[in-house]
Protein backbone atom coordinates (compact mmCIF):
# COMPACT_ATOMS: atom_id res chain seq x y z
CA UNK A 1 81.93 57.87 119.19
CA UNK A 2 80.24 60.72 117.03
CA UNK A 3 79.95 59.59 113.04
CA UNK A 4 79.26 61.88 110.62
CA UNK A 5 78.09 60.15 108.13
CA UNK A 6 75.15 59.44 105.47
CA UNK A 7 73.51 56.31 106.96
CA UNK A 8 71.65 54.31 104.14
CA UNK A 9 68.17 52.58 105.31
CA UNK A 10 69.99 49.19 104.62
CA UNK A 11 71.84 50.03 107.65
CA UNK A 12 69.16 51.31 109.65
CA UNK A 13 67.01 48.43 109.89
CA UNK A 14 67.55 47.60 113.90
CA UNK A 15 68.76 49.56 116.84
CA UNK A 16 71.29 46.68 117.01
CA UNK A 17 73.29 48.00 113.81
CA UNK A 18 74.33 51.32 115.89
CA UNK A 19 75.53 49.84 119.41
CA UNK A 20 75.67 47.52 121.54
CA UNK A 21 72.48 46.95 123.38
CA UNK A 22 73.75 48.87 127.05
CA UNK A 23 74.36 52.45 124.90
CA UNK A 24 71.98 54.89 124.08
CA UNK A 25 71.73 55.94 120.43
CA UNK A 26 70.89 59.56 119.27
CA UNK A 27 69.89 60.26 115.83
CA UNK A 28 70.88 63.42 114.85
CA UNK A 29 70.15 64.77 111.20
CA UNK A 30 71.86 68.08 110.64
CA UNK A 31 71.00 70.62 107.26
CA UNK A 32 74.94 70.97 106.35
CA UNK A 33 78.24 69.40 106.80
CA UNK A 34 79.67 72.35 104.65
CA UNK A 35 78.25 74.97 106.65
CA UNK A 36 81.02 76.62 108.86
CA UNK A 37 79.17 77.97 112.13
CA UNK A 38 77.59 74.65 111.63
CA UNK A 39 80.79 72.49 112.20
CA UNK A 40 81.79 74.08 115.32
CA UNK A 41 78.28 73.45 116.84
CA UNK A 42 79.56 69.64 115.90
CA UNK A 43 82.19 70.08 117.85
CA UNK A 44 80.52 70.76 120.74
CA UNK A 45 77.80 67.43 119.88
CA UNK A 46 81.11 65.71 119.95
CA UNK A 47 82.47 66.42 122.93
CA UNK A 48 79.63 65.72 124.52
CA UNK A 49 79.64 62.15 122.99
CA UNK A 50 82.93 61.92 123.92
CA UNK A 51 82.45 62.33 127.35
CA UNK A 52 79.97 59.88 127.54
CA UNK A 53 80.90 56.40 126.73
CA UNK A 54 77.35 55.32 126.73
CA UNK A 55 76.06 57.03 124.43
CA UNK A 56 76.19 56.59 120.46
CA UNK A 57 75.51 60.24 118.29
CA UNK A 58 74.88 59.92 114.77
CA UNK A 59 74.91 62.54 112.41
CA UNK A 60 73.54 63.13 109.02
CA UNK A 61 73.97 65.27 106.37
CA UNK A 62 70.51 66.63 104.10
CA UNK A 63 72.65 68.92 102.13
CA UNK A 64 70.23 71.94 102.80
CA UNK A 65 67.46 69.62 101.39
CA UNK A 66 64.24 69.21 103.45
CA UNK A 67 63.22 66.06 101.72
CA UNK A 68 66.43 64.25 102.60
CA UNK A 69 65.85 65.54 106.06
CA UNK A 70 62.95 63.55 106.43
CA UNK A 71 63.86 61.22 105.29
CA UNK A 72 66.80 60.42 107.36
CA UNK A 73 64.11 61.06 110.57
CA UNK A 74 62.13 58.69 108.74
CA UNK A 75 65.70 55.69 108.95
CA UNK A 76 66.12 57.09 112.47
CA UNK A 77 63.01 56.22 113.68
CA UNK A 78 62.82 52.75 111.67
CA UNK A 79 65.94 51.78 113.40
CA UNK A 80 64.41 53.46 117.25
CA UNK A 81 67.07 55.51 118.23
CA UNK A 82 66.60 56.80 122.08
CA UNK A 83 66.42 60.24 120.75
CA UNK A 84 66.07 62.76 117.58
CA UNK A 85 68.59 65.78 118.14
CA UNK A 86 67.91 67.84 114.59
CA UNK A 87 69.06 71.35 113.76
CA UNK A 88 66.30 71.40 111.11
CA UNK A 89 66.89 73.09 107.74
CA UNK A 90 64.43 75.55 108.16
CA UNK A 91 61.64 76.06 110.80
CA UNK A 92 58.87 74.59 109.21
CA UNK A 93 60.15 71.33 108.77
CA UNK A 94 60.01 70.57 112.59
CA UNK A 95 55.94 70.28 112.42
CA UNK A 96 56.32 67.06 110.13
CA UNK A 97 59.25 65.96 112.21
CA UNK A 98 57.63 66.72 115.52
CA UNK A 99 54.55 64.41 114.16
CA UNK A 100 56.93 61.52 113.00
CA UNK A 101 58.67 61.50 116.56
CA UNK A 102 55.66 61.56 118.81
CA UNK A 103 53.69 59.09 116.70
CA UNK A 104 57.08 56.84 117.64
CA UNK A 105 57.32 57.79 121.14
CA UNK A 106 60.74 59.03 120.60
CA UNK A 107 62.32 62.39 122.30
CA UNK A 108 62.95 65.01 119.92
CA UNK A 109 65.62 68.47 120.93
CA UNK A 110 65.36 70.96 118.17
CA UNK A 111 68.69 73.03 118.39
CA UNK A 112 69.61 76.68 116.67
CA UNK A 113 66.93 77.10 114.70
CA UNK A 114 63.68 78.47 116.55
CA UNK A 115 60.17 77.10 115.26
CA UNK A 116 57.04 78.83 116.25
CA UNK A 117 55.32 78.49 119.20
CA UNK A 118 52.34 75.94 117.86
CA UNK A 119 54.90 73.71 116.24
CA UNK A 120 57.39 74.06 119.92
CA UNK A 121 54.11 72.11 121.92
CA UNK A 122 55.14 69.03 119.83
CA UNK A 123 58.93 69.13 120.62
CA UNK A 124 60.33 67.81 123.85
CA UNK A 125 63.08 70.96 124.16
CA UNK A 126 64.98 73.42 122.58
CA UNK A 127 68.35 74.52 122.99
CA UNK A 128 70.14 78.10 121.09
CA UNK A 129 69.93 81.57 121.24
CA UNK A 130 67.73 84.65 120.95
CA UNK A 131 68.09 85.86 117.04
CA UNK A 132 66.26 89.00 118.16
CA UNK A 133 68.70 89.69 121.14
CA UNK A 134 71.56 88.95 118.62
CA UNK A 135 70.26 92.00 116.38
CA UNK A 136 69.59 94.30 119.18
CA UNK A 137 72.70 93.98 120.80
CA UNK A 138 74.63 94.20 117.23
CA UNK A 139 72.92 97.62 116.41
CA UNK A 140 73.30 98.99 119.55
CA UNK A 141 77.27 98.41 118.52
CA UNK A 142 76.53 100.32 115.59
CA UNK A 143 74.38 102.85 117.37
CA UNK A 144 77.59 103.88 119.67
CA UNK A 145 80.03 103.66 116.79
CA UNK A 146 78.23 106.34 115.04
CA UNK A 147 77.94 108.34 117.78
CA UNK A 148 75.05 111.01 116.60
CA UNK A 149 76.42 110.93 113.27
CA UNK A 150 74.18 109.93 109.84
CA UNK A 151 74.24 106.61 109.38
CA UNK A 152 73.04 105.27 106.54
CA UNK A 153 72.65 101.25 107.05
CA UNK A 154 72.61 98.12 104.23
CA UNK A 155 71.17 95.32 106.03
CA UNK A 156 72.66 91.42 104.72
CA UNK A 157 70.32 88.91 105.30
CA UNK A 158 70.82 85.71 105.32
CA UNK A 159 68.40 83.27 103.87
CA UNK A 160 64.66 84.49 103.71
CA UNK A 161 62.25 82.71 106.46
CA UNK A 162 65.25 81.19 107.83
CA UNK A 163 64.21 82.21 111.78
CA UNK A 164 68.07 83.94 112.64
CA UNK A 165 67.13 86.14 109.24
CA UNK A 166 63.71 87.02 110.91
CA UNK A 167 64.52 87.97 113.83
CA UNK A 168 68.32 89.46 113.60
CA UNK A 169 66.96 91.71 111.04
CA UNK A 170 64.03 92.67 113.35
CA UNK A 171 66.44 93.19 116.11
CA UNK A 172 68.47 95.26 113.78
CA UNK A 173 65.35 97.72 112.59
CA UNK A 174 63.61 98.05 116.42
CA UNK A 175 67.61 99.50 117.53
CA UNK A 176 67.64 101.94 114.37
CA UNK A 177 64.08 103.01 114.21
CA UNK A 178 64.80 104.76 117.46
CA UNK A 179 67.52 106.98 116.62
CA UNK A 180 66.47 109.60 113.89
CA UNK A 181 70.59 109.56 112.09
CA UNK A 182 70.07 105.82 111.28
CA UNK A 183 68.14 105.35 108.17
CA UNK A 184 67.62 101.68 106.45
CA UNK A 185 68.22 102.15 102.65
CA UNK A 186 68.86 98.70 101.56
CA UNK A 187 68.36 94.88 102.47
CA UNK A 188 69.13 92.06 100.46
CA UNK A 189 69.07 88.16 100.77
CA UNK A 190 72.77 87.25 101.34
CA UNK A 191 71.86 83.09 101.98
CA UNK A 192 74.44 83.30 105.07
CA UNK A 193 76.92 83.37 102.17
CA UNK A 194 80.34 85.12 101.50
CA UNK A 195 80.80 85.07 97.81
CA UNK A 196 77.43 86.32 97.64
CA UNK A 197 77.27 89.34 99.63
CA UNK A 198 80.91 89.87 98.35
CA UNK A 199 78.89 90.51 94.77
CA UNK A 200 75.89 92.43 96.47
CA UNK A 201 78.36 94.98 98.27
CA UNK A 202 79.70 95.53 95.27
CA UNK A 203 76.42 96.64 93.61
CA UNK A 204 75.70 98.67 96.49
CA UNK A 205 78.55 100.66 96.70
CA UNK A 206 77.95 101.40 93.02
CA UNK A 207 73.75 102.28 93.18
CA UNK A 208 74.34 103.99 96.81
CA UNK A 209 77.45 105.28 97.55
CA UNK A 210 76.39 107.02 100.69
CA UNK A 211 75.67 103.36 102.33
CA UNK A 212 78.45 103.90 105.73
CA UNK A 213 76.94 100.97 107.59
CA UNK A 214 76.73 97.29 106.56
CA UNK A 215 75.04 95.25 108.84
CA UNK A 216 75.06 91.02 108.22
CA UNK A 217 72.98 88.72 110.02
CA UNK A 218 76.07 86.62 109.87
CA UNK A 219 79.87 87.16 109.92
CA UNK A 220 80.68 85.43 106.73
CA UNK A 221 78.33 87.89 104.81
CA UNK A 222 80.40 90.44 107.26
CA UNK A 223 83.36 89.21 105.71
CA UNK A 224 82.23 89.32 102.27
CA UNK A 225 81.21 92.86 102.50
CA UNK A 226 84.49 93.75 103.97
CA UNK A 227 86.10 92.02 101.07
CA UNK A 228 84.35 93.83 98.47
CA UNK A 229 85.13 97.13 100.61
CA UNK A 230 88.94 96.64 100.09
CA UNK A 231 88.10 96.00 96.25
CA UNK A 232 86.60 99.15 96.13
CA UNK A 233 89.52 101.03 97.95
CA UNK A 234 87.28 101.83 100.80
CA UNK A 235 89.29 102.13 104.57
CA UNK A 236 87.78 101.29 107.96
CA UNK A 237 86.83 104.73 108.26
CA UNK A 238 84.86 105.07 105.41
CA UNK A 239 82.49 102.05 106.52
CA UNK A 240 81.27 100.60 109.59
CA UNK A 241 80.72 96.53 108.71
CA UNK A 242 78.70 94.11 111.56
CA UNK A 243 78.18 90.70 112.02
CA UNK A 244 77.20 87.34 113.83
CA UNK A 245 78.65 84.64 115.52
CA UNK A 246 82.39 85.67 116.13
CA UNK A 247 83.60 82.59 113.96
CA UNK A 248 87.53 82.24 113.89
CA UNK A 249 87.43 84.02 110.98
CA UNK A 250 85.53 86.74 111.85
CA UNK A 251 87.62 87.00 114.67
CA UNK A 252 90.78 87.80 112.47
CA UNK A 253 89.12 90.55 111.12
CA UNK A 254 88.05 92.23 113.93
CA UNK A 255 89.40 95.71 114.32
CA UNK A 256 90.93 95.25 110.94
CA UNK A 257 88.10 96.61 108.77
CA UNK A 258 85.31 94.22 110.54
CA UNK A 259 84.16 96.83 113.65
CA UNK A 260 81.61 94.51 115.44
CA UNK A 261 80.60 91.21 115.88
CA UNK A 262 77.93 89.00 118.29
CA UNK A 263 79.71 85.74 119.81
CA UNK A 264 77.08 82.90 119.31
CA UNK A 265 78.49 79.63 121.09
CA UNK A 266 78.31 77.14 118.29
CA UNK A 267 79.70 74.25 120.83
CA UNK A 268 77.44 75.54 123.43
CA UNK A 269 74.45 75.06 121.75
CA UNK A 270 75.70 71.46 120.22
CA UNK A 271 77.07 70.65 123.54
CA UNK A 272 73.78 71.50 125.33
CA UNK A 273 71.74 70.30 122.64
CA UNK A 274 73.44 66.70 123.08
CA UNK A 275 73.56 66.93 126.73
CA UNK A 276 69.02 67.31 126.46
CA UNK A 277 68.83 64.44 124.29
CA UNK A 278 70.75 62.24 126.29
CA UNK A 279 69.42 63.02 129.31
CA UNK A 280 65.63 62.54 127.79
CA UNK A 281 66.91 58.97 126.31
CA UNK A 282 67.76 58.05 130.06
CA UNK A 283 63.96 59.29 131.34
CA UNK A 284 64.63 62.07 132.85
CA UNK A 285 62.96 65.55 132.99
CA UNK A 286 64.72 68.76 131.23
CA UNK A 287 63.67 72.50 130.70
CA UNK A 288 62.15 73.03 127.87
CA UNK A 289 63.47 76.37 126.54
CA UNK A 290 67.09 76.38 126.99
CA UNK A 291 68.89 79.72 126.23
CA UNK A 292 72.44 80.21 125.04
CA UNK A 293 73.20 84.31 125.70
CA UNK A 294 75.07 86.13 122.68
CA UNK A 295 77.86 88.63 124.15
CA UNK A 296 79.37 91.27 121.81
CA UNK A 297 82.94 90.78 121.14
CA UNK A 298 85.53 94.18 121.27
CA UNK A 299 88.51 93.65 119.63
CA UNK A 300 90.46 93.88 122.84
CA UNK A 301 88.96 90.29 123.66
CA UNK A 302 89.59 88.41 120.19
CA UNK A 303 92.48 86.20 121.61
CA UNK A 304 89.64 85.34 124.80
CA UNK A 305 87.27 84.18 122.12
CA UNK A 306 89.00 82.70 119.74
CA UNK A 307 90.55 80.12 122.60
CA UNK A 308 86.82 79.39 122.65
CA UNK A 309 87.78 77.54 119.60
């Protein structure tokens, strides 16, 4: 069974303090237990684990903090798990990691978050999505809602170097930099966060009251735009708000002042991501890039996705 837990290097001493000796063990440190995309993907690692009675996946929490990351590879590897399954908590922690794991001999699957092509030689396989093709097909949304007319777009990012911030934004400015109506006039660093771009929609609306399009490189910065929308007595016609990931929240929303959002399986991605580690803790040979599509959502479909739930 799954355990989410914080495993102290007491416990860790042995392979023989996770399972029995006839079931595989899978370390898996994760960046967030509070993040809510996050805890669906979860889901998905647990069902897998579920499934699977020989298996044994343990999770960690780093609280966003790349030390503590390592250091919970670090307890992983002193106790030699079968395999490393690590959303990291950014990018360029999976170089260090990458080095830790190989020097052991262990399998490591890097899941959701993208590192760069040197760093991907030293990692086993990788399981998400395509940030880029999550921003392209979200402004292309926003392309046909506007429909020739002036659009002029605030972009919510979430947090800076993160590789979903890179590359939805990119995806985002290569859509809008071919239509001449769609002009950029703001971005700002909304950490993936609600309450925060809640309080940067709010400044916007005041400096640049012509902004008609909000784009967020996540829904719950979606969401907090909308939210600061209503504050400012603004209707669904008066703004155009996107995001990512077609949480249940999001979801709820939809067509009711949120006009667009990208479905990003969160289970799929843990699900696959748990089903590559296990099967590289048994021996055997997997892809190596392992793609999860986005789809757009229309509101028509919101009962559909949120069963997906």
């Amino acid at each position: 069974m799954i355990k989410k837990t914080l495993l102290a290097a007491s416990i860790l001493c042995s392979a023989s303090n996770f399972a029995f000796a006839d079931t595989l063990v899978i370390g898996a440190p994760m960046p967030s237990f509070a993040d809510k995309w996050l805890s669906y993907l979860f889901e998905g690692i647990s069902e897998f684990d579920t499934a699977h009675s020989d298996v044994d996946i343990k999770l960690t929490d780093a609280n966003e903090d790349p030390s503590k990351m390592l250091n919970d590879v670090d307890n992983f590897i002193d106790a030699n798990v079968n395999a490393l399954l690590v959303v990291p908590t950014d990018v360029a922690i999976v170089k260090p990691i990458a080095k830790k794991a190989g020097r052991a001999g262990i399998p490591l699957v890097i899941v959701n978050r993208l590192p760069n092509e040197s760093t991907m030689k030293n990692v086993d396989a990788y399981v998400g999505s395509e940030s880029i093709q999550a921003g392209i097909i979200q402004a292309e949304s926003i392309v046909g809602m506007l429909d020739g007319k002036q659009g002029n777009v605030a972009i919510l990012m979430g947090v800076l170097g993160h590789e979903a911030q890179i590359n939805r934004t990119e995806g985002n400015k290569q859509v809008f930099a071919k239509h001449s109506n769609i002009k950029v006039i703001a971005e700002q660093e909304g950490r993936w966060d609600r309450a925060k771009a809640l309080q940067i929609t709010e400044d916007w609306l005041q400096a640049h009251p012509e902004i008609n399009v909000i784009v967020a490189n996540n829904d719950e910065m979606a969401i907090g735009a909308l939210l600061a929308a209503k504050k400012a007595g603004l209707t669904d016609a008066d703004l155009i708000i996107s995001g990512v990931d077609a949480t249940p929240d999001a979801l709820e929303y939809l067509g009711a002042g949120l006009d667009s959002t990208v479905f990003q399986s969160a289970k799929g991605q843990g699900y696959g991501g748990a089903e590559i580690a296990y099967k590289l803790a048994k021996g055997e040979k997997v892809q190596k890039m392992n793609w999860i599509d986005f789809e757009l959502v229309a509101e028509e479909q919101k009962a559909e996705y949120l069963s997906k739930y």
